[in-house]
N, C-alpha and C. Protein backbone atom coordinates (compact mmCIF):
# COMPACT_ATOMS: atom_id res chain seq x y z
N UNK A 1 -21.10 -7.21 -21.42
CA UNK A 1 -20.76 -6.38 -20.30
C UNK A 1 -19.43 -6.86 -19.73
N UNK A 2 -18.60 -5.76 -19.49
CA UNK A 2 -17.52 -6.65 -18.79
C UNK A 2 -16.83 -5.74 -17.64
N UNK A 3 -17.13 -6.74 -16.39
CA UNK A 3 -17.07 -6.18 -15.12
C UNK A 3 -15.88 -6.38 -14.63
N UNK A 4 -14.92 -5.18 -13.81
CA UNK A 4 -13.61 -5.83 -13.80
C UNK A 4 -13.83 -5.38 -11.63
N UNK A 5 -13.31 -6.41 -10.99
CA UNK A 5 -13.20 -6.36 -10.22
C UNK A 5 -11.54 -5.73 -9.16
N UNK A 6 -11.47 -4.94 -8.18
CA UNK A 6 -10.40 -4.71 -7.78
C UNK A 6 -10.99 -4.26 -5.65
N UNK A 7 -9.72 -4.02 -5.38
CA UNK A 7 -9.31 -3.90 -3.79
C UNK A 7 -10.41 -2.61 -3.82
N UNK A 8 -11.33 -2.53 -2.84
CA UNK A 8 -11.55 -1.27 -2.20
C UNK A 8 -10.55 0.18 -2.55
N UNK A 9 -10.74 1.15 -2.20
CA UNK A 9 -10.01 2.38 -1.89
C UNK A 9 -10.33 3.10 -1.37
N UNK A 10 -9.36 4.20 -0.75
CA UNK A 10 -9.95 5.45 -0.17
C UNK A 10 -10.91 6.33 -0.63
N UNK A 11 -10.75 6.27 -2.07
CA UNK A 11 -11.85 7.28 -2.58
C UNK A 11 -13.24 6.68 -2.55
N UNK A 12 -13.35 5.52 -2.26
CA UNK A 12 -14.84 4.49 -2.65
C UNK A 12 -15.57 4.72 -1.28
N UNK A 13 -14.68 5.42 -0.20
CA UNK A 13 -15.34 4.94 0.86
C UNK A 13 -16.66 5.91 0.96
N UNK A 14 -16.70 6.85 0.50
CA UNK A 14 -18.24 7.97 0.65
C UNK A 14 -19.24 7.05 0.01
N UNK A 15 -19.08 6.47 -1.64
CA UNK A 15 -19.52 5.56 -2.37
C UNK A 15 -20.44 4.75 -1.80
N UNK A 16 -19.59 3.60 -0.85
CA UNK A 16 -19.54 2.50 -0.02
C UNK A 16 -20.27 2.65 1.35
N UNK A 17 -20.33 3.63 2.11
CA UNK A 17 -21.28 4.39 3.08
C UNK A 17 -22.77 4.68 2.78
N UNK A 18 -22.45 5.19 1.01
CA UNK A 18 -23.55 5.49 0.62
C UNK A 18 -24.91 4.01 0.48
N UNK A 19 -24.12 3.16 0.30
CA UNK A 19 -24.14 1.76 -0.12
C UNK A 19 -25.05 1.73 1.24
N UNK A 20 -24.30 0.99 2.36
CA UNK A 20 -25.04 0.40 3.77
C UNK A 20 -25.99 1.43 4.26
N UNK A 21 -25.64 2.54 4.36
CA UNK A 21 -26.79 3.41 4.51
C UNK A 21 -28.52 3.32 3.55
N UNK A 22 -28.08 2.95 2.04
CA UNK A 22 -29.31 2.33 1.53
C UNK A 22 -29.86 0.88 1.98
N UNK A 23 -28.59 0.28 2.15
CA UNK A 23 -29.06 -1.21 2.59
C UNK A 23 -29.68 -1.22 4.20
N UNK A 24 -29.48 -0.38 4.88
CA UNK A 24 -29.82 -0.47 6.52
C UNK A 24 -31.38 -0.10 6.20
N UNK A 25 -32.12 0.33 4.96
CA UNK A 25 -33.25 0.43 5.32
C UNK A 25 -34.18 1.43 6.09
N UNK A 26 -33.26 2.77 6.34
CA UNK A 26 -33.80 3.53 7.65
C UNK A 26 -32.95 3.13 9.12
N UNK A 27 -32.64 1.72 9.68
CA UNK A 27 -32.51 1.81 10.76
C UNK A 27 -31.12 2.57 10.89
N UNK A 28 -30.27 2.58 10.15
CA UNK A 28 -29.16 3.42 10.63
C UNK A 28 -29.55 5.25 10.74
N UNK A 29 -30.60 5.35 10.06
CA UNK A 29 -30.91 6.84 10.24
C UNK A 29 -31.49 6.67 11.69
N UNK A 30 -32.37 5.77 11.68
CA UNK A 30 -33.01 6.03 13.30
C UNK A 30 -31.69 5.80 14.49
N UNK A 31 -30.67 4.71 14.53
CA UNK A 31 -29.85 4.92 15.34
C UNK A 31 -29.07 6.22 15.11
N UNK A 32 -28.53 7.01 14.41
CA UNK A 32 -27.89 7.96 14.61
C UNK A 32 -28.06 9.68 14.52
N UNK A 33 -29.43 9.37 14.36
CA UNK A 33 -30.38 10.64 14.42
C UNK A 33 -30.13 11.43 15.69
N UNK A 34 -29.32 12.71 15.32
CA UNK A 34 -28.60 13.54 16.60
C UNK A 34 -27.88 13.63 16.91
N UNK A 35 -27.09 12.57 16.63
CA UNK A 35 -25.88 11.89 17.40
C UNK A 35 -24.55 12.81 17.67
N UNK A 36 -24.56 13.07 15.90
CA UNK A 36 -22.91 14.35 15.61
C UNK A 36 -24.06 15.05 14.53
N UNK A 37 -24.07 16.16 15.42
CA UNK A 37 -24.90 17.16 14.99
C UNK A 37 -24.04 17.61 13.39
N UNK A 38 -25.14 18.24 12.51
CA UNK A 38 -24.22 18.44 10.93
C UNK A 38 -23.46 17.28 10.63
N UNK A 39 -24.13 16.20 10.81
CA UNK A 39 -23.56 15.38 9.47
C UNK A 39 -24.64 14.79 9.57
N UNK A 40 -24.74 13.40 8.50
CA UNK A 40 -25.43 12.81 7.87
C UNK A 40 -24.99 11.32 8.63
N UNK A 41 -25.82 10.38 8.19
CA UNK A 41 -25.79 9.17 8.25
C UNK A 41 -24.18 8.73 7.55
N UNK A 42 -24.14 9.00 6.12
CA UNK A 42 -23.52 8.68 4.89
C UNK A 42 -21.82 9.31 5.55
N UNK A 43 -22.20 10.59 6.46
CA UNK A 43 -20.36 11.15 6.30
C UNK A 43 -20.21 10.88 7.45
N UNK A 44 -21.13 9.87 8.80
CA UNK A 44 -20.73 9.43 9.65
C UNK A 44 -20.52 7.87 9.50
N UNK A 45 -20.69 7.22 8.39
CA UNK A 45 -20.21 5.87 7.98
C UNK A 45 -18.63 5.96 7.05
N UNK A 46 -18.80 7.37 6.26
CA UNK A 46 -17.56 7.57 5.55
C UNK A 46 -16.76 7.67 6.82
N UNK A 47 -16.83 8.50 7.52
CA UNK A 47 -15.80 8.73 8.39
C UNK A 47 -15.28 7.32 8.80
N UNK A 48 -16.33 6.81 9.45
CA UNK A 48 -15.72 5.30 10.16
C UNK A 48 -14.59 4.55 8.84
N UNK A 49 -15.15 4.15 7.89
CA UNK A 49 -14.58 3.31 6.70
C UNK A 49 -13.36 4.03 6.21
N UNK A 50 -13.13 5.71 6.12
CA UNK A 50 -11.47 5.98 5.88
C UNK A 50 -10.27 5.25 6.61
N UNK A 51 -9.55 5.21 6.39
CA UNK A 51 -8.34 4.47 7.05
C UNK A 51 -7.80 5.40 7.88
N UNK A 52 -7.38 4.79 9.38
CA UNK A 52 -6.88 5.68 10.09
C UNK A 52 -5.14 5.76 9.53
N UNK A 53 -4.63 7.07 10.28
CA UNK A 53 -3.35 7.27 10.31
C UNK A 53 -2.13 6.47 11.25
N UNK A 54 -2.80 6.79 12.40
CA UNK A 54 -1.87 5.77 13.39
C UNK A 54 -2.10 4.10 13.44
N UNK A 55 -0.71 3.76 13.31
CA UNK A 55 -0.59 2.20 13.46
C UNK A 55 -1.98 1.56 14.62
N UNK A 56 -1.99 0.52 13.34
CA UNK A 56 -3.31 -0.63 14.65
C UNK A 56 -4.15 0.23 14.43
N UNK A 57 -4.81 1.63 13.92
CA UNK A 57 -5.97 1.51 14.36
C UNK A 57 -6.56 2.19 12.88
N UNK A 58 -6.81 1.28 12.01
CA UNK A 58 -7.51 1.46 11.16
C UNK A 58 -8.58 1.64 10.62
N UNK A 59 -9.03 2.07 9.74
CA UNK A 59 -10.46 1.91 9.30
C UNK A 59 -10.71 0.27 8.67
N UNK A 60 -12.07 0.46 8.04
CA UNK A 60 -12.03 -0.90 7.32
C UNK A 60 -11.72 -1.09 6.51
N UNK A 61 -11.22 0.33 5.34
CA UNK A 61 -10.91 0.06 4.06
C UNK A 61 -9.28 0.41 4.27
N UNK A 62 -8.61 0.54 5.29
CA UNK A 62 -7.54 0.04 5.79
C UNK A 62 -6.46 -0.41 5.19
């Protein structure tokens, strides 16, 4: 097997949402249940993790 490792990206971040959202177990569904009506858990973690546009205020994959 050969695993090649690299930097995050923009495109990974839905991926990567998808990721902590399995790892939270439910509790991130129970905290955000309602919250922003029409979306999901997954495209309210994508959202956070895209990189912002304006200086200083980035996402995490930034």
């Amino acid at each position: 097997m050969n695993i090649k490792y690299r930097d995050a990206q923009k495109k990974d971040c839905s991926k990567v949402a998808e990721y902590i959202n399995y790892a939270s177990d439910g509790v991130l569904d129970f905290l955000f249940e309602g919250t922003v009506g029409g979306m999901t858990v997954t495209q309210i973690l994508t959202h956070g993790l895209l990189p912002k546009t304006k200086p200083g205020r980035g996402g995490a994959l930034a």
